[in-house]
Each structure stands twice: as C-alpha cells, then as structure tokens.
C-alpha atoms as a PDB file:
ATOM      1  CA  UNK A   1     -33.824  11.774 101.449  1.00  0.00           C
ATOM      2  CA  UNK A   2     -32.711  14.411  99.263  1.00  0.00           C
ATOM      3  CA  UNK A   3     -29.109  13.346  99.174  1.00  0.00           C
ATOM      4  CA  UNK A   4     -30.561  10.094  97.850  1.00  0.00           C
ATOM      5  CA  UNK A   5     -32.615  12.018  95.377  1.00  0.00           C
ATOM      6  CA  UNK A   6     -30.093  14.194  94.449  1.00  0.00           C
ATOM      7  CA  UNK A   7     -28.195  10.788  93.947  1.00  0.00           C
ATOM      8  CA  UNK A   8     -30.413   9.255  92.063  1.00  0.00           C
ATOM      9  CA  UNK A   9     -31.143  12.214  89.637  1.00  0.00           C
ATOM     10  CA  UNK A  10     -26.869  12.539  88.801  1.00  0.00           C
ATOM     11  CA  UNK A  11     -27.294   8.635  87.918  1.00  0.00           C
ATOM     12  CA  UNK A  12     -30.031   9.471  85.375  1.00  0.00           C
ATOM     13  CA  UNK A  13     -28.139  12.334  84.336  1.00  0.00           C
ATOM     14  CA  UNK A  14     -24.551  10.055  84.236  1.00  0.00           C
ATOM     15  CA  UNK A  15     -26.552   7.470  82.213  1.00  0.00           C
ATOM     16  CA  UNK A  16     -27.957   9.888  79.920  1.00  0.00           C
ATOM     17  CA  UNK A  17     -24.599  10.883  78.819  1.00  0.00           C
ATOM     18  CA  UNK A  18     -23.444   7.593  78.531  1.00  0.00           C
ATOM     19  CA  UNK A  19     -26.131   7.109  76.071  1.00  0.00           C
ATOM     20  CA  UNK A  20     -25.456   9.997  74.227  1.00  0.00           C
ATOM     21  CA  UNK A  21     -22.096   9.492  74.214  1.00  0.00           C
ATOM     22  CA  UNK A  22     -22.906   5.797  72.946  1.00  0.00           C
ATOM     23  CA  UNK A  23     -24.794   7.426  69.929  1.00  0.00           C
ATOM     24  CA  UNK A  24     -22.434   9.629  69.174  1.00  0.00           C
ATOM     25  CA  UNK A  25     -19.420   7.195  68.967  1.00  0.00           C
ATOM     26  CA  UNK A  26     -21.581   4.944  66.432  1.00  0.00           C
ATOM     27  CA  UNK A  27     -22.227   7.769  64.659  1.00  0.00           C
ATOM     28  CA  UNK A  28     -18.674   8.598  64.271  1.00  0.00           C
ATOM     29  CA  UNK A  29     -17.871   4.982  63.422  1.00  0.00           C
ATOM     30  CA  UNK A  30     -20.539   5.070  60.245  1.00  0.00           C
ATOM     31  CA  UNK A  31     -18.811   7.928  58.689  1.00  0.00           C
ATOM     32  CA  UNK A  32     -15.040   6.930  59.403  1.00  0.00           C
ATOM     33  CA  UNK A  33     -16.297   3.475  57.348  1.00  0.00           C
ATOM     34  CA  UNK A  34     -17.987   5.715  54.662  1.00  0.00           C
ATOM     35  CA  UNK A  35     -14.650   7.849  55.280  1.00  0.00           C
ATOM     36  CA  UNK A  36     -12.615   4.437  54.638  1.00  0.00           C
ATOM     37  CA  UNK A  37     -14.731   2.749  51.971  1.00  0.00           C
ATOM     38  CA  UNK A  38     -14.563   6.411  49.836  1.00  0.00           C
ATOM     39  CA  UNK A  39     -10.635   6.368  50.441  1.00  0.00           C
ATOM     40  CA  UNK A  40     -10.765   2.634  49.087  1.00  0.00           C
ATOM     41  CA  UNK A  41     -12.606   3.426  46.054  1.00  0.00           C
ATOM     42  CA  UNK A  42     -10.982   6.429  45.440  1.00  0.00           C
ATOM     43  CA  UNK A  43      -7.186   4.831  45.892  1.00  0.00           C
ATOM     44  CA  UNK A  44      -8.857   1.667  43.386  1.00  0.00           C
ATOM     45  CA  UNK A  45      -9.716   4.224  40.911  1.00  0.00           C
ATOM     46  CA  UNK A  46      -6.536   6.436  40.943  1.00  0.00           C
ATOM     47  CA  UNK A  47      -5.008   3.168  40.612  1.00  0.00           C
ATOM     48  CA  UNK A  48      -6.346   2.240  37.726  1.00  0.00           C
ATOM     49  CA  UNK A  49      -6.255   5.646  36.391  1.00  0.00           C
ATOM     50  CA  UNK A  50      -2.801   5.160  36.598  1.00  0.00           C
ATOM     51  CA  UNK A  51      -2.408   1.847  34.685  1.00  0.00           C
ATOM     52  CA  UNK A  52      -4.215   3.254  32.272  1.00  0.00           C
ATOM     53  CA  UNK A  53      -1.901   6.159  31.857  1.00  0.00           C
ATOM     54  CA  UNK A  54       1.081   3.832  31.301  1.00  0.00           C
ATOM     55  CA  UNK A  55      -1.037   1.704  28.902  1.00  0.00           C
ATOM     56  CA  UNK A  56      -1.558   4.532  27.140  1.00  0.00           C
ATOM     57  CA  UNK A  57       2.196   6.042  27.300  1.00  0.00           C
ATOM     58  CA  UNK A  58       3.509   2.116  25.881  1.00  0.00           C
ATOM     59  CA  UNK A  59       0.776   2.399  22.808  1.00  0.00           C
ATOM     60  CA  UNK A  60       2.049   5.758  22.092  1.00  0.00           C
ATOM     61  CA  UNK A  61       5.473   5.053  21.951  1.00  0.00           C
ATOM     62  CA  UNK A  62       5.097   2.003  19.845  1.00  0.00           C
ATOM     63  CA  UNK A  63       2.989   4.146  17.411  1.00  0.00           C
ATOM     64  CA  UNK A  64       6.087   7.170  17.714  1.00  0.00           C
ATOM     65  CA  UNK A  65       8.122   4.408  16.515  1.00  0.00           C
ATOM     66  CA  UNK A  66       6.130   2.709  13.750  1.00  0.00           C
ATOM     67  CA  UNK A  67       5.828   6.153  12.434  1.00  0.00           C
ATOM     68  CA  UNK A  68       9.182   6.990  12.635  1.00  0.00           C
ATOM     69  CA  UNK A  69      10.042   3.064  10.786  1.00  0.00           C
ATOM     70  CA  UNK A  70       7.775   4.014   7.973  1.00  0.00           C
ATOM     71  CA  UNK A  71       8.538   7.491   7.580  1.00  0.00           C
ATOM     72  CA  UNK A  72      11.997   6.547   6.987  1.00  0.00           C
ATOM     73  CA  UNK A  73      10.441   3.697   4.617  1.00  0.00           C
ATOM     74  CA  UNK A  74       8.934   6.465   2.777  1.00  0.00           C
ATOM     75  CA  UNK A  75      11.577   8.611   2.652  1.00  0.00           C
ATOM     76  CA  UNK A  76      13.731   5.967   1.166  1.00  0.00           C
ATOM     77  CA  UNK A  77      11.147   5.154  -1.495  1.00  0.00           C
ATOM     78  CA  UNK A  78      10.305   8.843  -2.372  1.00  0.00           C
ATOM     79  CA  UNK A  79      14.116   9.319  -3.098  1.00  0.00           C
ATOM     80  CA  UNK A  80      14.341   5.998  -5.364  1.00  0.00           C
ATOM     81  CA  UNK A  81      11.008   7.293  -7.286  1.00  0.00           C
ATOM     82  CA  UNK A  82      12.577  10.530  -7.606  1.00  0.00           C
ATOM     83  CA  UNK A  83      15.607   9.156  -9.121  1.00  0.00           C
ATOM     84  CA  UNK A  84      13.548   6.660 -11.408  1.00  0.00           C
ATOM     85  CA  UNK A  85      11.719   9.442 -13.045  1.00  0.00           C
ATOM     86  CA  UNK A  86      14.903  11.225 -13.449  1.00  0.00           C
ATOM     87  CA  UNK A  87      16.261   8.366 -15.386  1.00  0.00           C
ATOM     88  CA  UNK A  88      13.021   7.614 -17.060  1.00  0.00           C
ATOM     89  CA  UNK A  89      13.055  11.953 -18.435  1.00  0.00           C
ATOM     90  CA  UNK A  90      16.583  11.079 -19.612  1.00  0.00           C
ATOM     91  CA  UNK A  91      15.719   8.024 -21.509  1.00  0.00           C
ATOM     92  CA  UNK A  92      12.309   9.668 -22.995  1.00  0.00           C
ATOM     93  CA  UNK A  93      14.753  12.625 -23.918  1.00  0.00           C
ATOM     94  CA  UNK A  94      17.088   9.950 -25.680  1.00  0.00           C
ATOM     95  CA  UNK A  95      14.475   8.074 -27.050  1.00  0.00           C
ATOM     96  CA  UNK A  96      12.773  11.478 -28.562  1.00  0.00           C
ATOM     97  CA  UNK A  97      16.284  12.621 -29.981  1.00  0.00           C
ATOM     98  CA  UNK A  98      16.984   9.266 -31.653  1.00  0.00           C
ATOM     99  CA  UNK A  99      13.195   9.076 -33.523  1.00  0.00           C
ATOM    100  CA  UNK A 100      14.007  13.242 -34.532  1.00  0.00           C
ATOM    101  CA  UNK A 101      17.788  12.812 -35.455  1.00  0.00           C
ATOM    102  CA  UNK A 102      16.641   9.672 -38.156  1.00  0.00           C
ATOM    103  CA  UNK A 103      13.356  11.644 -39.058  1.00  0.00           C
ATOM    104  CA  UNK A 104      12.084   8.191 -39.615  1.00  0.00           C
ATOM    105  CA  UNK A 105       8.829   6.787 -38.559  1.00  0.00           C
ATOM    106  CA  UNK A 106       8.706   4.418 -36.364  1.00  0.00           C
ATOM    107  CA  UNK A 107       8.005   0.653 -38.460  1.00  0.00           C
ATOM    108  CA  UNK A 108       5.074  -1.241 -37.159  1.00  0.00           C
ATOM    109  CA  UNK A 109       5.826  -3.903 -35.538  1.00  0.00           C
ATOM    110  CA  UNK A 110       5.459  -7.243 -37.548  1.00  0.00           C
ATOM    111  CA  UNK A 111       3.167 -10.183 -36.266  1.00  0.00           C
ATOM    112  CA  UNK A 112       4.177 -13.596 -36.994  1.00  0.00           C
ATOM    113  CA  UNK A 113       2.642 -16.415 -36.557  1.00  0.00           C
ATOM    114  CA  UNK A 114       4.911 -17.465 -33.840  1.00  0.00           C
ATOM    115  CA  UNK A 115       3.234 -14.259 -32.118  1.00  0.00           C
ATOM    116  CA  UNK A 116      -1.048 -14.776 -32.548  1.00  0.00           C
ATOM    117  CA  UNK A 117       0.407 -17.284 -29.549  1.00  0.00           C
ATOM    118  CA  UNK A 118      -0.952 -20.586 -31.798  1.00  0.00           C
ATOM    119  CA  UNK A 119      -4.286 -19.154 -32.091  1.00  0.00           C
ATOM    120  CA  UNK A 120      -6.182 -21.522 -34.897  1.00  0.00           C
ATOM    121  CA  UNK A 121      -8.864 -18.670 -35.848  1.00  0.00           C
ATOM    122  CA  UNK A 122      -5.750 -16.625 -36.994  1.00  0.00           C
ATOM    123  CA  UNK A 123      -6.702 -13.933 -34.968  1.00  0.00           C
ATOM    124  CA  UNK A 124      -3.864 -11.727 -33.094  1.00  0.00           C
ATOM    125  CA  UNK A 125      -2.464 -12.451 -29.567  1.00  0.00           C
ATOM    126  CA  UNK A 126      -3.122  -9.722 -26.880  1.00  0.00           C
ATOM    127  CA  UNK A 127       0.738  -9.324 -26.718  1.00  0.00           C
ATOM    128  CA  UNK A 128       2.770  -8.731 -29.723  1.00  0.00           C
ATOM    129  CA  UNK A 129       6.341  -9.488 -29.848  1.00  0.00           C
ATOM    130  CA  UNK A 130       8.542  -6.436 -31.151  1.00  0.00           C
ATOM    131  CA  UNK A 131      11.221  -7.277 -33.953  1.00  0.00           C
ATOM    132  CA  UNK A 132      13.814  -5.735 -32.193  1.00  0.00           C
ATOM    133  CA  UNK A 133      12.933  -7.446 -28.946  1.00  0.00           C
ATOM    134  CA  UNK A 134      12.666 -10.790 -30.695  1.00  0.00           C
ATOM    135  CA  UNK A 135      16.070 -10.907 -32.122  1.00  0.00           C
ATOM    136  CA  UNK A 136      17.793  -9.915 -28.712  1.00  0.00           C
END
C-alpha cells in the first residue's frame, strides 16, 4: 500500500511538472512572438529609414546640380555685366570728352509735329524723337 502511494504521489508530482512545464513553454512562446513582431517592426522601420535616406541623397544631388547649372549661369552673366559697364564707362568717357572738347551746349532737341504722335490738343508726345536720331 505504500508502494502504491508512493506511486501515486510521483504521478501528482510528474503531472505537476508537466503543467508547469506547459506554462512555461506558452510563456516562452508569447515573448518569442513579441520577440518576432518587435524584429518585424523594427526591420519595417529601418527599412523605410533607409528609403528615406536615398530619397533624400537623389533630392540632394539634383539640388548640387541645379546649383552648380545656375552658378555657372551667374557666373556667365556677372562677367557679361562686368564687361557692359566697362564699355558703357568708355562710352560715358567719350561722350563727356566730345561735349568738353566742342565746349558747346548740348541743343534741345526739336519737337515736330510728326513727334506730339498726331495729338489734336497740340500737346507733346511722352517720347520725343531726337534730330540726330531722326535723320539716321
């Protein structure tokens, strides 16, 4: 009788641990689909961390060259503007040295009527045509 006691106790005691052992796999399983789930959201968000990142990279290098096109752009128009107002100091210099070698004034220029632009009032056009400008 105490064999079958004894027998009966180590079945308890074999089921027990079963049970336990039961809990403790579920347990296990919960976290290794937490475990799974976090790895999932965390490769889904490197991911797109990533395309981002190359997004980013082709914006950047289409602004590098855009910048690049109009600094040249730039540079190319500073250099014509540069040598416009070069020209334009050596005309005014002309221009200044022609009016002080005559010592002459300047005439007015002369308003026709071809120039009030067929006004009937007789009042003056906004533009007036220049003698010398006329004849040429």
């Amino acid at each position: 009788m105490i064999a079958a006691g004894l027998e009966y106790l180590s079945d308890i005691l074999l089921g027990a641990g079963a049970l336990a052992a039961a809990f403790y796999c579920v347990v296990l399983s919960r976290k290794l689909n937490r475990l799974t789930g976090l790895d999932q959201d965390l490769g889904s968000a490197i991911a797109l961390l990533s395309r981002q990142v190359d997004d980013m990279t082709t914006a950047l290098e289409v602004a590098q060259a855009s910048a690049s096109g109009s600094h040249q752009e730039l540079s190319d128009l500073t250099t014509r503007a540069e040598k416009i107002a070069s020209r334009l100091d050596d005309f005014l210099k002309n221009e200044h040295s022609v009016v002080s070698a005559t010592n002459e004034d300047p005439a007015p220029p002369k308003v026709s009527e071809r120039d009030t632009g067929g006004l009937q009032d007789g009042s003056t056009s906004l533009f007036v045509r220049h003698a010398a400008r006329a004849s040429s």
